[in-house]
PDB file of N, CA and C in Angstrom:
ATOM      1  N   UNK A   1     106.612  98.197  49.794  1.00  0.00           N
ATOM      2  CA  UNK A   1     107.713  98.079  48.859  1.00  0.00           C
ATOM      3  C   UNK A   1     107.239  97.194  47.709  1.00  0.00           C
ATOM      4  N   UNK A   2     107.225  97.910  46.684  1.00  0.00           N
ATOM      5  CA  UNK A   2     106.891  97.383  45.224  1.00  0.00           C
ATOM      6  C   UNK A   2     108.045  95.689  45.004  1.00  0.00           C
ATOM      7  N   UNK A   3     107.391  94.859  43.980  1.00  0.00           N
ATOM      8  CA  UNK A   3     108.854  93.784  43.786  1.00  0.00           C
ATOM      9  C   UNK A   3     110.073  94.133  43.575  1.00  0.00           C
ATOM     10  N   UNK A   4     109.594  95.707  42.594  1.00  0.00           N
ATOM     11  CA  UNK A   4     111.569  95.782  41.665  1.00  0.00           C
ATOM     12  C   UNK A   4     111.949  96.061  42.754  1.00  0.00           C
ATOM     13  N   UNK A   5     111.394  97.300  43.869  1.00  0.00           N
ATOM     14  CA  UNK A   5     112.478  97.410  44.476  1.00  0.00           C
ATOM     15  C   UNK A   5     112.882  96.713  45.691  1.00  0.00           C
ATOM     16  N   UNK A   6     112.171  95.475  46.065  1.00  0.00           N
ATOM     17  CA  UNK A   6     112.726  94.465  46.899  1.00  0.00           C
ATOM     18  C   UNK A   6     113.587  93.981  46.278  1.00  0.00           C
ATOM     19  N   UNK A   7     113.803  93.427  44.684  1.00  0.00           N
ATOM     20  CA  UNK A   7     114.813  92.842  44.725  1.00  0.00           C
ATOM     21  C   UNK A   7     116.217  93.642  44.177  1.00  0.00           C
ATOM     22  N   UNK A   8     115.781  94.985  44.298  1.00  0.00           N
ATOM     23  CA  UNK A   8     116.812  95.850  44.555  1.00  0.00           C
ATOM     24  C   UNK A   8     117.535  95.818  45.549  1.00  0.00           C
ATOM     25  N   UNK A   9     117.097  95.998  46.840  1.00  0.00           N
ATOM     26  CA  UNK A   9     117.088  95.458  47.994  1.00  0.00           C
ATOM     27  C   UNK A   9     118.104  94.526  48.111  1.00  0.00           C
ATOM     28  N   UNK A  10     117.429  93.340  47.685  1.00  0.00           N
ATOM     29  CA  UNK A  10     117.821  91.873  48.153  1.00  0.00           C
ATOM     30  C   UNK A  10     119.124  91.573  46.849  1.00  0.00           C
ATOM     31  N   UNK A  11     119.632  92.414  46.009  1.00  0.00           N
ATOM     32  CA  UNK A  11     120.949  92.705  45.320  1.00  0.00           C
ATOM     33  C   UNK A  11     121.739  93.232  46.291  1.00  0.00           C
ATOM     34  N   UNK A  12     121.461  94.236  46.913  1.00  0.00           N
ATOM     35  CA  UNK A  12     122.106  95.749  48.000  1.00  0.00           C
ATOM     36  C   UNK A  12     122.836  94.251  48.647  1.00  0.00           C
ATOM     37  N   UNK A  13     121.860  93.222  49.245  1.00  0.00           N
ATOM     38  CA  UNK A  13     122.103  92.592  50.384  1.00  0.00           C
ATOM     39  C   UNK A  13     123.166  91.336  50.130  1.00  0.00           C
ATOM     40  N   UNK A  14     122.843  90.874  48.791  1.00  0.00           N
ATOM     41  CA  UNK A  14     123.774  89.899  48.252  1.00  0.00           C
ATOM     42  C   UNK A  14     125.161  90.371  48.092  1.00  0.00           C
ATOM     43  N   UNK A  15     125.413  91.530  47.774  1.00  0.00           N
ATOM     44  CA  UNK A  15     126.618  92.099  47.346  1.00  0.00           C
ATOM     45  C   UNK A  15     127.202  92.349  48.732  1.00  0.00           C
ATOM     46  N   UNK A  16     126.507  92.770  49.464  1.00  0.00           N
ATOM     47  CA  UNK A  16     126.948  93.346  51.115  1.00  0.00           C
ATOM     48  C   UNK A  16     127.471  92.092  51.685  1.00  0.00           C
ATOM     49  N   UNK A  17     126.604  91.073  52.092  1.00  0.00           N
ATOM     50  CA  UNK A  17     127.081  89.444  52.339  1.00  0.00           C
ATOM     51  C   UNK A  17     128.149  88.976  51.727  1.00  0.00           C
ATOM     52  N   UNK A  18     128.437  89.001  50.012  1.00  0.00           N
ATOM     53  CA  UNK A  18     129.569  88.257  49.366  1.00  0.00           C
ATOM     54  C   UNK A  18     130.562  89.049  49.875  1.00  0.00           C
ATOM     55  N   UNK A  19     130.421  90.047  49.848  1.00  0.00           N
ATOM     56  CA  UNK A  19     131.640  90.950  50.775  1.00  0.00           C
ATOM     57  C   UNK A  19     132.353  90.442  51.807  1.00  0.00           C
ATOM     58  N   UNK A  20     131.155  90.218  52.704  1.00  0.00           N
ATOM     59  CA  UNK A  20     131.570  89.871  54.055  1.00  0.00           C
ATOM     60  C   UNK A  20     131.806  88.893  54.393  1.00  0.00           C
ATOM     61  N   UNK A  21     131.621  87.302  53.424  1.00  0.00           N
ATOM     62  CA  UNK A  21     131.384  86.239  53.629  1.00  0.00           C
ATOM     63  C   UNK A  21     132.246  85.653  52.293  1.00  0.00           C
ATOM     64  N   UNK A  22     133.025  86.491  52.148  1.00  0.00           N
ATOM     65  CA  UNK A  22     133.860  85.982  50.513  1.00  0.00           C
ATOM     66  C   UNK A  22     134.515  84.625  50.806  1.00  0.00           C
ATOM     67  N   UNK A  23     134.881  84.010  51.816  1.00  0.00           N
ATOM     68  CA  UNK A  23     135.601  82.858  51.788  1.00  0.00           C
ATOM     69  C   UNK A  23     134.044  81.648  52.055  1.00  0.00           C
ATOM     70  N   UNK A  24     133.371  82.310  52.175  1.00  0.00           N
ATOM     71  CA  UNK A  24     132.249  80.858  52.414  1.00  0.00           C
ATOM     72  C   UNK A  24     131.936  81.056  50.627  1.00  0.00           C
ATOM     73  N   UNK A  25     131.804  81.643  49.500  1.00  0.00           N
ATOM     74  CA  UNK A  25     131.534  81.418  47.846  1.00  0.00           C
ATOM     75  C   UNK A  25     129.861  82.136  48.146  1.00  0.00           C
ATOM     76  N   UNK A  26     130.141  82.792  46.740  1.00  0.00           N
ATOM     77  CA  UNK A  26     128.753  83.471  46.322  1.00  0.00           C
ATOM     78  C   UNK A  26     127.316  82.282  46.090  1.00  0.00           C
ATOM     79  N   UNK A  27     127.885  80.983  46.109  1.00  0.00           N
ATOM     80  CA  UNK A  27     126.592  80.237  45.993  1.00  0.00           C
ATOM     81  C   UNK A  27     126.724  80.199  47.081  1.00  0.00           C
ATOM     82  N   UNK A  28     127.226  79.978  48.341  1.00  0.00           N
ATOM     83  CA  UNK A  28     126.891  79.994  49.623  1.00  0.00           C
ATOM     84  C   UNK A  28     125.934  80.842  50.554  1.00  0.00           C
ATOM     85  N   UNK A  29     126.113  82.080  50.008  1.00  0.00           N
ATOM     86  CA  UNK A  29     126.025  83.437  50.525  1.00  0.00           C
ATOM     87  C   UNK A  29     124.391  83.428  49.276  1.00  0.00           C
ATOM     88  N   UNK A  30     124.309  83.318  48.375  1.00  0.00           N
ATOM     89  CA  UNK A  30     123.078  83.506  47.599  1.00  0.00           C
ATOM     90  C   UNK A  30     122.030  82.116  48.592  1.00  0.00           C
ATOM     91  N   UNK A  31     122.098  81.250  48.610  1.00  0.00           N
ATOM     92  CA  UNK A  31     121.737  80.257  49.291  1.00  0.00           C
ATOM     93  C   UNK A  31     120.711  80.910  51.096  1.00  0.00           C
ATOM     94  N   UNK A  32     121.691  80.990  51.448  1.00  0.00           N
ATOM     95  CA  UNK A  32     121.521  81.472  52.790  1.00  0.00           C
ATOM     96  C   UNK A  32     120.284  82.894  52.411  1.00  0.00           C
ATOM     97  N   UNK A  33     120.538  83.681  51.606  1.00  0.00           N
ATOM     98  CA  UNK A  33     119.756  85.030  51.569  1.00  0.00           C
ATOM     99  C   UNK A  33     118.248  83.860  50.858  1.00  0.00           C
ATOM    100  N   UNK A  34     118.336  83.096  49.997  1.00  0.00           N
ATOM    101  CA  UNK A  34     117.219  82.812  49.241  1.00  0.00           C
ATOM    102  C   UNK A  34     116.324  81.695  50.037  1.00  0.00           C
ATOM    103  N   UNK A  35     117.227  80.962  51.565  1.00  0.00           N
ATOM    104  CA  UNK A  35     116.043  80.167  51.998  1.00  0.00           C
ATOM    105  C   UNK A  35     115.974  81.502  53.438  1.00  0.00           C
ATOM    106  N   UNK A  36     116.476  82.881  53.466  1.00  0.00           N
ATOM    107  CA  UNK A  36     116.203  83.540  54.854  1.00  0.00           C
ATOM    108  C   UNK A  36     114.370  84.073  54.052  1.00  0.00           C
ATOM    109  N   UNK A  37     114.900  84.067  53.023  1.00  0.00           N
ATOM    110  CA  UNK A  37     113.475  85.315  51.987  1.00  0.00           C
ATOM    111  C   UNK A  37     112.238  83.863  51.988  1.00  0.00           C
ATOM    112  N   UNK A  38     112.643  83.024  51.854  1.00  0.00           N
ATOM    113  CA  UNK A  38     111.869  81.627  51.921  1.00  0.00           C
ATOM    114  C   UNK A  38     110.886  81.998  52.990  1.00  0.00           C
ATOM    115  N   UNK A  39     111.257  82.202  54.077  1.00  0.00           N
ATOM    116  CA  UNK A  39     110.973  82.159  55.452  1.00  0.00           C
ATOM    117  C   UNK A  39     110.316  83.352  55.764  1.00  0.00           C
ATOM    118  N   UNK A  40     110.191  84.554  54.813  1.00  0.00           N
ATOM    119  CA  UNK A  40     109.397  85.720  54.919  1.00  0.00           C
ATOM    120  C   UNK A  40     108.724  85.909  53.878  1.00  0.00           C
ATOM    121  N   UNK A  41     107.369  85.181  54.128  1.00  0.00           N
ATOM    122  CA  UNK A  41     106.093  85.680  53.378  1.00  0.00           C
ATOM    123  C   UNK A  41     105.277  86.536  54.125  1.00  0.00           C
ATOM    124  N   UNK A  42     104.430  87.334  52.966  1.00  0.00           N
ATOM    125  CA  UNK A  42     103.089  87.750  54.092  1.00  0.00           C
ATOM    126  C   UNK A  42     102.814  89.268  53.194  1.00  0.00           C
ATOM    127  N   UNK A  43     101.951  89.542  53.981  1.00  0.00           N
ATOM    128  CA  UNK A  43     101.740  91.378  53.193  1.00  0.00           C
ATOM    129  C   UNK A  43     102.590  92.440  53.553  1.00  0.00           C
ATOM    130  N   UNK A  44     103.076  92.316  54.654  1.00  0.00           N
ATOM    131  CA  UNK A  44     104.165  93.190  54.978  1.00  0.00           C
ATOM    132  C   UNK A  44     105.283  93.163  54.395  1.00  0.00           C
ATOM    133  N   UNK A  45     106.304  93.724  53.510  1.00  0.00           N
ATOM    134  CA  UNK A  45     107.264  93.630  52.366  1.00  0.00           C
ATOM    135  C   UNK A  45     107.957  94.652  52.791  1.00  0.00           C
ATOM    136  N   UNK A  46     107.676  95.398  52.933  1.00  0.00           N
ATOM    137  CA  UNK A  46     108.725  96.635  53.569  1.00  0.00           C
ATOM    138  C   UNK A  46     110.044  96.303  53.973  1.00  0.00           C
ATOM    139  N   UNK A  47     110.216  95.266  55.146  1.00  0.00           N
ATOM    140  CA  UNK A  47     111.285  95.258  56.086  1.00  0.00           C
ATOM    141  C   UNK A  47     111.983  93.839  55.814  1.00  0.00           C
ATOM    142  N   UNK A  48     111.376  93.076  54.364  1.00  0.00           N
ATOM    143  CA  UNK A  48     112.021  91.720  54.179  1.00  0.00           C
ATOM    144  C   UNK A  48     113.351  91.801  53.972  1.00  0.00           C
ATOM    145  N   UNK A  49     113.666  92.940  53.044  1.00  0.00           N
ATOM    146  CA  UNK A  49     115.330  92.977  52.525  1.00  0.00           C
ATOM    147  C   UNK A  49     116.405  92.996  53.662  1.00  0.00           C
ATOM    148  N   UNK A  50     115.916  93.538  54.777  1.00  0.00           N
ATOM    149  CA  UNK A  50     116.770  94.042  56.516  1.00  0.00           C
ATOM    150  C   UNK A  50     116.564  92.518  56.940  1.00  0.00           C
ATOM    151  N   UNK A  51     115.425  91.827  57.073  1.00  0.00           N
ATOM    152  CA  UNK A  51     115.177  90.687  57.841  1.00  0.00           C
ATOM    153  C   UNK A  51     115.654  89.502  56.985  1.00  0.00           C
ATOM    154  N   UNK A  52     115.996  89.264  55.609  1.00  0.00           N
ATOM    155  CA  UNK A  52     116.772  88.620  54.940  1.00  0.00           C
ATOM    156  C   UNK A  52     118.079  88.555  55.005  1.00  0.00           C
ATOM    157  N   UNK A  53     118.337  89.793  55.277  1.00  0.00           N
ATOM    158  CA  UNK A  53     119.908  90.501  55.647  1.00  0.00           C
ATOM    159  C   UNK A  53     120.501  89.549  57.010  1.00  0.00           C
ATOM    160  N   UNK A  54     119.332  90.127  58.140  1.00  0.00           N
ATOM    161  CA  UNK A  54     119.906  89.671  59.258  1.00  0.00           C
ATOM    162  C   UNK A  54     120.114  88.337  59.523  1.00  0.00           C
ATOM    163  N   UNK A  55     118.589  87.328  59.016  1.00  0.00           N
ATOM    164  CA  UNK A  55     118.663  85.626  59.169  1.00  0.00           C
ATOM    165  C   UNK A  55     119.779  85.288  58.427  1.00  0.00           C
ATOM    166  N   UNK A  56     120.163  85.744  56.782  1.00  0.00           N
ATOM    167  CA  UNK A  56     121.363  85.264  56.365  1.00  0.00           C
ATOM    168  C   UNK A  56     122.497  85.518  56.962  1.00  0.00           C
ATOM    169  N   UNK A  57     123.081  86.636  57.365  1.00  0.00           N
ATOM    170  CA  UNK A  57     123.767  87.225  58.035  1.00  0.00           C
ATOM    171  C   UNK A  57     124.253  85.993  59.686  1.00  0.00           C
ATOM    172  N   UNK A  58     123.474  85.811  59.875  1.00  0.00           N
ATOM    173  CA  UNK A  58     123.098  84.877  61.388  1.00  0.00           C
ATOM    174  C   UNK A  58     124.221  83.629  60.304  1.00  0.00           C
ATOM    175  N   UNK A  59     123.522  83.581  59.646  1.00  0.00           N
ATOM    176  CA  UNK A  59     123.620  82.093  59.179  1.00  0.00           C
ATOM    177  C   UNK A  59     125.005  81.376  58.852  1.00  0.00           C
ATOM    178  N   UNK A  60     125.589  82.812  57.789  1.00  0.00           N
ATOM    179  CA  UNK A  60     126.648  82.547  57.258  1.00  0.00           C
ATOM    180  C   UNK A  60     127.878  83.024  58.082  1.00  0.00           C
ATOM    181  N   UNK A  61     127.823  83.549  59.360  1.00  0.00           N
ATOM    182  CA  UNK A  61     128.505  84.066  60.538  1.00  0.00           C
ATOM    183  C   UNK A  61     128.741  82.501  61.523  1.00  0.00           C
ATOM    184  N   UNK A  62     127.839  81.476  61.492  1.00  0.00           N
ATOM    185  CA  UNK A  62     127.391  80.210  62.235  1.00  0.00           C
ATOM    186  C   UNK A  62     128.762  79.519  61.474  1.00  0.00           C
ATOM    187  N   UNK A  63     128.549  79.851  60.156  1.00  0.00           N
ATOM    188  CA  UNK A  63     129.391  78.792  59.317  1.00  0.00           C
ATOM    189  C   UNK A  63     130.757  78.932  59.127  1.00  0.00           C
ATOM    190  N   UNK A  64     130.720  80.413  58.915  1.00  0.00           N
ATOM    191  CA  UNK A  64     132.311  81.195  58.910  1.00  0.00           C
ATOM    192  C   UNK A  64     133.176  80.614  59.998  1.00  0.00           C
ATOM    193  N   UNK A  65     132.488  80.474  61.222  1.00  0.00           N
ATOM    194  CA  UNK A  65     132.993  80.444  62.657  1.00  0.00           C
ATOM    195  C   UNK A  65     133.139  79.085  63.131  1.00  0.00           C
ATOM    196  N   UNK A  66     131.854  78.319  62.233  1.00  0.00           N
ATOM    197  CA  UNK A  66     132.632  76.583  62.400  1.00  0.00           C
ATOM    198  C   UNK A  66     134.588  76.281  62.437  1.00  0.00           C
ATOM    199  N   UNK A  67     135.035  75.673  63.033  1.00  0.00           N
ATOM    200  CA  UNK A  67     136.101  75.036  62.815  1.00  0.00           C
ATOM    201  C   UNK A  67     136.259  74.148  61.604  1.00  0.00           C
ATOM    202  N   UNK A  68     136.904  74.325  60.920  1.00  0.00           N
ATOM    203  CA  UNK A  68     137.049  73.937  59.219  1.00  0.00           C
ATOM    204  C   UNK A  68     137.881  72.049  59.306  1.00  0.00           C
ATOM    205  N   UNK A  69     137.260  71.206  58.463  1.00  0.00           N
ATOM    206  CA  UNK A  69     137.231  70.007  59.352  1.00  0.00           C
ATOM    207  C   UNK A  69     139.012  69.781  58.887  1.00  0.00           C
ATOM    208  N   UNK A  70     139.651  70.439  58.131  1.00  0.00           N
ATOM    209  CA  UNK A  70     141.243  70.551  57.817  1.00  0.00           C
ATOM    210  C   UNK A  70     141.953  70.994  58.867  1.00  0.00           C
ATOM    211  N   UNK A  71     141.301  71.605  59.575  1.00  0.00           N
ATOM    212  CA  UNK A  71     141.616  72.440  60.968  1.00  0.00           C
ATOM    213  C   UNK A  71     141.866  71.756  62.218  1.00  0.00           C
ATOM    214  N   UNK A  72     143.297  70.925  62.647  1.00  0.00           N
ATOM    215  CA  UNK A  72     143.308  70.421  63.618  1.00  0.00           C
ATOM    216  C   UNK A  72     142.890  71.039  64.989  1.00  0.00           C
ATOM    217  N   UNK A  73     142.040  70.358  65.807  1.00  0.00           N
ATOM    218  CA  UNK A  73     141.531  71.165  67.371  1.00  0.00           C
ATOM    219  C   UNK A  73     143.171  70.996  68.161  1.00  0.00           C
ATOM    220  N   UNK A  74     143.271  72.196  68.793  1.00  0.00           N
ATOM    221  CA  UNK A  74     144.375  73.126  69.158  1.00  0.00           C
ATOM    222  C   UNK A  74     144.498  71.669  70.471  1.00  0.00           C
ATOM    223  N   UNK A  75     146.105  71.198  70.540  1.00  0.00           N
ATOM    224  CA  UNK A  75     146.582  70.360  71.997  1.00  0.00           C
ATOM    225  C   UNK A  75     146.327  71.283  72.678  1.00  0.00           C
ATOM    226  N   UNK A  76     145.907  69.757  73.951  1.00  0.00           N
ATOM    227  CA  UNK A  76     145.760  69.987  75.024  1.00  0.00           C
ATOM    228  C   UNK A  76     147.222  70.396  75.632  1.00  0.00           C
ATOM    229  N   UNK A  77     147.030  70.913  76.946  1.00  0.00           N
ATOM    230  CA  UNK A  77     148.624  71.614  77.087  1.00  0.00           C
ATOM    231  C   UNK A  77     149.397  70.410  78.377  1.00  0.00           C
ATOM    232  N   UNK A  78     150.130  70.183  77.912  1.00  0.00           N
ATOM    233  CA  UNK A  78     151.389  69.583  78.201  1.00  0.00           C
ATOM    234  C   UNK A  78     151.077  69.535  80.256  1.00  0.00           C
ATOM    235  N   UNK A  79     150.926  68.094  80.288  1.00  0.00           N
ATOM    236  CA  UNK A  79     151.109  67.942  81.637  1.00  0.00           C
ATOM    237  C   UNK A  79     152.134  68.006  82.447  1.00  0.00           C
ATOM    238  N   UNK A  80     152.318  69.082  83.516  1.00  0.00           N
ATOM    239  CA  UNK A  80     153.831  69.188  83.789  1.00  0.00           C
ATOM    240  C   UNK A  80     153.976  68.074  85.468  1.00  0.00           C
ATOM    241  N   UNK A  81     154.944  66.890  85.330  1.00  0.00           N
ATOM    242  CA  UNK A  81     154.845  66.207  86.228  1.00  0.00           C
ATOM    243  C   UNK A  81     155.556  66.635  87.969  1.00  0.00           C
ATOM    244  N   UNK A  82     154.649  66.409  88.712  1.00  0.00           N
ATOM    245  CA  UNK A  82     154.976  66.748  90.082  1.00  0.00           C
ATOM    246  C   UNK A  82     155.866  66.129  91.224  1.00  0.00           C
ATOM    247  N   UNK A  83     157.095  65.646  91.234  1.00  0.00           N
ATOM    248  CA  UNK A  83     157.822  65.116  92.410  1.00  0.00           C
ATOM    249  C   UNK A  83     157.617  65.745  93.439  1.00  0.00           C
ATOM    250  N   UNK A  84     157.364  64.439  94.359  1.00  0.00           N
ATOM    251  CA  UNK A  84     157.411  65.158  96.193  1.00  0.00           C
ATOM    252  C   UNK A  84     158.635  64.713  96.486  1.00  0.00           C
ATOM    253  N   UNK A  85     158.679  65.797  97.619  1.00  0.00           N
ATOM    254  CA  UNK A  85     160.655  65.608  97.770  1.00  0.00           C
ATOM    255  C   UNK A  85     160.325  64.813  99.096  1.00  0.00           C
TER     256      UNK A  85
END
């Protein structure tokens, strides 16, 4: 795979992510794709845009799914007390 069309590619993949990841923000989602591509050097180029896809993908799924720190953790449930007769 030539450059243009990796970063043809790696557009396909940004747009696919902001999609899917619209409440984490497009610098979030650009971030995540630009340190997954960080992490894939080498001569093989073919399969970076899929393997950029997936590490970001991983990434911004980790974050989505965090508990948001505005987000009170759900009570514990109500101890119901026991009399012996």
């Amino acid at each position: 795979m030539d450059d243009r069309h990796e970063a043809e590619a790696l557009r396909a993949v940004q747009q696919r992510l902001n999609d899917e990841f619209s409440l984490l923000g497009d610098e979030v989602v650009e971030a995540a794709i630009r340190l997954a591509h960080s992490q894939l050097g080498g001569p093989i180029r073919d399969f970076v845009p899929v393997l950029v896809e997936r590490i970001a993908r991983e990434r911004l799924t980790e974050l989505r799914d965090q508990p948001s720190p505005a987000t009170p953790a759900p009570a514990a449930p109500a101890r119901q007390s026991v009399q012996l007769v």
